[in-house]
Each structure stands twice: as structure tokens, then as C-alpha cells.
C-alpha atoms as a PDB file:
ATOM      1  CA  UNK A   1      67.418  98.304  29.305  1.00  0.00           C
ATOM      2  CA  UNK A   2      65.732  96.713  31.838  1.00  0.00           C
ATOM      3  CA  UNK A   3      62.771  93.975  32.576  1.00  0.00           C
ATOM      4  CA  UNK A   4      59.562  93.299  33.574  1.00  0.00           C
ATOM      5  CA  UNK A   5      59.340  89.745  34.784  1.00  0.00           C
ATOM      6  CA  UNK A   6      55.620  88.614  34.238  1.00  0.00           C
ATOM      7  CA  UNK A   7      54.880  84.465  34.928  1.00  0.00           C
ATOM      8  CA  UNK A   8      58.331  83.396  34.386  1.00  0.00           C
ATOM      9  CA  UNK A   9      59.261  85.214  31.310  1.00  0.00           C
ATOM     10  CA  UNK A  10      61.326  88.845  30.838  1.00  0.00           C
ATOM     11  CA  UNK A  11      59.991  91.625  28.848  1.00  0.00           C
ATOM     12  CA  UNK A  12      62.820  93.997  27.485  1.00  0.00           C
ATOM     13  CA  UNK A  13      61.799  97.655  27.892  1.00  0.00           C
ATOM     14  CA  UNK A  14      63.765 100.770  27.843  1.00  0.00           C
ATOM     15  CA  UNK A  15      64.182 101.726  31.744  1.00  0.00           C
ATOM     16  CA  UNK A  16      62.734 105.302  31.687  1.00  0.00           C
ATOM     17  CA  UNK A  17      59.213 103.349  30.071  1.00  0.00           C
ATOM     18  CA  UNK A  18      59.804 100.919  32.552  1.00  0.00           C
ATOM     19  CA  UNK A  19      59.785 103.015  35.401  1.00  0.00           C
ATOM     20  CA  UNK A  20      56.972 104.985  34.175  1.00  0.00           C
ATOM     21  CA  UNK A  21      55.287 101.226  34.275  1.00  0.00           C
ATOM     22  CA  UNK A  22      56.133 100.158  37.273  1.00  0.00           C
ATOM     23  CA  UNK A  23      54.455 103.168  38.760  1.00  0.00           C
ATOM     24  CA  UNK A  24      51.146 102.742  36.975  1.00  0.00           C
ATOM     25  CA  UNK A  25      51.090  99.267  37.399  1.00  0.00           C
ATOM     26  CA  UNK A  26      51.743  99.695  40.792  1.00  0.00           C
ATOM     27  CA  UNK A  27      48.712 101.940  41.082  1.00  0.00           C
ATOM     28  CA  UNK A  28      46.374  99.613  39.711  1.00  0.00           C
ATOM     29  CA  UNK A  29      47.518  96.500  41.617  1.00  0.00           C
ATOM     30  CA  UNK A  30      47.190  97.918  45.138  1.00  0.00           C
ATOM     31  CA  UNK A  31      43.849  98.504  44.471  1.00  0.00           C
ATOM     32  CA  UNK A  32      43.354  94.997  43.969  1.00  0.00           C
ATOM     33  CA  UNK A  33      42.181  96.131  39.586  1.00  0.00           C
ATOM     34  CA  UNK A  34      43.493  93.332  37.075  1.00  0.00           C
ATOM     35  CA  UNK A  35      43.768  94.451  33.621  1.00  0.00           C
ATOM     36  CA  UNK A  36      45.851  93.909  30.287  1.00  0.00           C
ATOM     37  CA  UNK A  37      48.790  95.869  29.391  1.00  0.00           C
ATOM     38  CA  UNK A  38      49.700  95.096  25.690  1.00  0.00           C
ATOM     39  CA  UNK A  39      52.491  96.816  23.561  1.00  0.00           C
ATOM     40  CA  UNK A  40      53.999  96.229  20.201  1.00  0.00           C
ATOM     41  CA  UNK A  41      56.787  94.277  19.281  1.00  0.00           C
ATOM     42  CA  UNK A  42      59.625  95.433  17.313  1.00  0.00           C
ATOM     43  CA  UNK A  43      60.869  94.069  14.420  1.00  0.00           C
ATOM     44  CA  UNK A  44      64.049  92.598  15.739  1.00  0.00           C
ATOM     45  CA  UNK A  45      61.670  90.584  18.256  1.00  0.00           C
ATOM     46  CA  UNK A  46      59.814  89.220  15.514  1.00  0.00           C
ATOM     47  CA  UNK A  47      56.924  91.707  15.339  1.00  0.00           C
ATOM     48  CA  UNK A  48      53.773  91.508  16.819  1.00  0.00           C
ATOM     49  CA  UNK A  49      51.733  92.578  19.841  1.00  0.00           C
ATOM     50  CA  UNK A  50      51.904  90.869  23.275  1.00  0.00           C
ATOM     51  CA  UNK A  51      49.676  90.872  26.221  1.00  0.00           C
ATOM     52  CA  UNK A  52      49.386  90.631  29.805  1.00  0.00           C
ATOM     53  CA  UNK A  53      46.867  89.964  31.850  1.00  0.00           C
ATOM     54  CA  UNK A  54      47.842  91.643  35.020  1.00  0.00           C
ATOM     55  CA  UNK A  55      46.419  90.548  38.206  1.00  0.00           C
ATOM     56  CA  UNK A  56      46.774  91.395  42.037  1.00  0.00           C
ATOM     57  CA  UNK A  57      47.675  87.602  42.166  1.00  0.00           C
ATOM     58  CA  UNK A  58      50.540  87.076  39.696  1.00  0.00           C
ATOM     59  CA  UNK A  59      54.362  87.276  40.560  1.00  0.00           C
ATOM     60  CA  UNK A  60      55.656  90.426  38.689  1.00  0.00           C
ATOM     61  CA  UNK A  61      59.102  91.694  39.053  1.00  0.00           C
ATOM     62  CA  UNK A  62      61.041  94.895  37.820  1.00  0.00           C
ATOM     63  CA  UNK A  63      64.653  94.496  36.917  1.00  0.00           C
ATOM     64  CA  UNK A  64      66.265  97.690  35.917  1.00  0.00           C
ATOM     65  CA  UNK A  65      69.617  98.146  34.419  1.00  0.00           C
ATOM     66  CA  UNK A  66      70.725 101.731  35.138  1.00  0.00           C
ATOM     67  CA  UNK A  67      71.395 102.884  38.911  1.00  0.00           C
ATOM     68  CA  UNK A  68      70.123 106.267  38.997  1.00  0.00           C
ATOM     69  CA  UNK A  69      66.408 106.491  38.858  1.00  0.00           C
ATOM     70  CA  UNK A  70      65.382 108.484  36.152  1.00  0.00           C
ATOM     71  CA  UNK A  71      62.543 111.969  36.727  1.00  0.00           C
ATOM     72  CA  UNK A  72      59.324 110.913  36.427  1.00  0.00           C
ATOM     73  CA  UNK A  73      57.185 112.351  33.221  1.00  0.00           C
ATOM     74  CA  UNK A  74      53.742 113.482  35.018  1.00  0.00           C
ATOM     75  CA  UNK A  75      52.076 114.083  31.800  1.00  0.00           C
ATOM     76  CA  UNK A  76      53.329 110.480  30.714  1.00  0.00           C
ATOM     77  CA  UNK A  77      52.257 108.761  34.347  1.00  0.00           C
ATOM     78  CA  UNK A  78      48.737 110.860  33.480  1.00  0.00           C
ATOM     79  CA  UNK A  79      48.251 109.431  30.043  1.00  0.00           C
ATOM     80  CA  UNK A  80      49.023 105.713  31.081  1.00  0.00           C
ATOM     81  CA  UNK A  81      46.985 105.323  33.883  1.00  0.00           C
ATOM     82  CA  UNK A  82      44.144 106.986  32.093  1.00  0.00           C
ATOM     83  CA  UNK A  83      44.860 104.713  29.003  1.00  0.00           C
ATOM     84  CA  UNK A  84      44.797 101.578  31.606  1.00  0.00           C
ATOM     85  CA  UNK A  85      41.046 102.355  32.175  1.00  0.00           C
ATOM     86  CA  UNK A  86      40.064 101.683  28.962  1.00  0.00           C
ATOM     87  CA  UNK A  87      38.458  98.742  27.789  1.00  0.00           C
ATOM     88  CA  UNK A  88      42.123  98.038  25.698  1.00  0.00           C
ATOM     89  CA  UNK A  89      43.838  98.381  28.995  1.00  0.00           C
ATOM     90  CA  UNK A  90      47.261  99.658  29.498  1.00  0.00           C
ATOM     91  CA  UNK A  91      48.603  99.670  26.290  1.00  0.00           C
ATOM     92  CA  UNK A  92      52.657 100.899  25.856  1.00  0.00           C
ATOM     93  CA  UNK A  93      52.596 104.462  24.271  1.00  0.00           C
ATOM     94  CA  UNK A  94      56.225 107.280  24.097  1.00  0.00           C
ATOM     95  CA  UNK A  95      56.691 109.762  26.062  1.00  0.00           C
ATOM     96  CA  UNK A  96      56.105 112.067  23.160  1.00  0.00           C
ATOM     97  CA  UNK A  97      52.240 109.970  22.613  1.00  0.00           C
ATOM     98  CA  UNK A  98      51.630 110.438  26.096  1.00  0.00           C
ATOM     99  CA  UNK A  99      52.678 114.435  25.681  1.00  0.00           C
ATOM    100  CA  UNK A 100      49.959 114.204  22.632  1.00  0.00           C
ATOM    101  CA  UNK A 101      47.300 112.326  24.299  1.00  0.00           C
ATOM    102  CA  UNK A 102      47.316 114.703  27.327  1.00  0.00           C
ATOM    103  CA  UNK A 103      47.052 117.534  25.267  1.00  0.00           C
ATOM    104  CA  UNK A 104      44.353 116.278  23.231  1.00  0.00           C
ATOM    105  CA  UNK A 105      42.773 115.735  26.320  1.00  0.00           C
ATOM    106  CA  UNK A 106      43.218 118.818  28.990  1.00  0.00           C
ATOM    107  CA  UNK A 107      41.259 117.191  31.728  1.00  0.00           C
ATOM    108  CA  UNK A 108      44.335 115.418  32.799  1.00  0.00           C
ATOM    109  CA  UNK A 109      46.235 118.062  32.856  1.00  0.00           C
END
């Protein structure tokens, strides 16, 4: 597990997702876009949704646990970053959402 550091707090995600994050974050930030990135909470944090307002100007930090960088997931990269366009934002999806959303919508392909 690792964490994305966001205005002096840590958010606990799952390093593959958090990769996968990091990238499309990444993306949006260099070309100076702010946007929200929400995701829900599990129960054992209480439940919930939480969200970020991410912005060229905030101090953001990845923290990952594992050593090895994990493969990248191009259909899951493809379904975030399209996802972070909406008016929603970047919301948190699986692997196995992105997988569906990308079918259910070729043009990314």
C-alpha cells in the first residue's frame, strides 16, 4: 500500500491504482488543468466519498510501498484520464471498471 500525500494529509491506496494515478494526474497537472479526483471510502475508513481538488499549485506527493514498479494497464491509464474530463472529474474506478468502460466505449481503444 502506498500514499498520495495531498495538503498535509495521506491517502491509502493500493500501489498498482496508485501508480496508475500518479500517471494521470501527472498528465493533467503539467498542463497546468485543476480538477477533482474523488473515490469511495471503504468501510473500515468509515465510509464515504472524499475529494480533491487538484491544482497545478498544491504540494502532492506519491509514497509507494513496493520497490518494483508495477506494468502499466493502458486500457486502465485510457479510462482514467478520459473519466478526469468529465464534469465529475477523476473519480477512482478497478482495473476491471476501467477494462469495462473502455470497452463500452471503443474510441479509446
Amino acid at each position: 500500500m502506498g500514499y498520495l500525500v495531498y495538503g498535509g494529509q495521506e491517502f491509502e491506496f493500493e500501489d498498482r491504482l496508485l501508480m496508475h494515478l500518479k500517471f494521470v494526474i501527472g498528465q493533467r497537472l503539467k498542463k497546468q488543468e485543476s480538477f477533482f479526483m474523488s473515490w469511495q471510502r471503504g468501510a473500515s475508513d468509515g465510509a464515504g466519498r472524499v475529494s480533491l481538488w487538484m491544482s497545478p499549485y498544491a504540494t502532492l506527493a506519491f509514497s509507494f510501498s513496493g520497490s518494483r514498479e508495477p506494468a502499466y494497464n493502458p486500457h486502465w491509464l485510457k479510462a482514467l484520464l478520459a473519466i478526469s474530463h468529465t464534469p465529475r472529474g477523476l473519480v477512482v474506478i478497478s482495473e476491471e471498471e476501467a477494462e469495462t468502460y473502455v470497452k463500452k466505449n471503443p474510441d479509446l481503444m
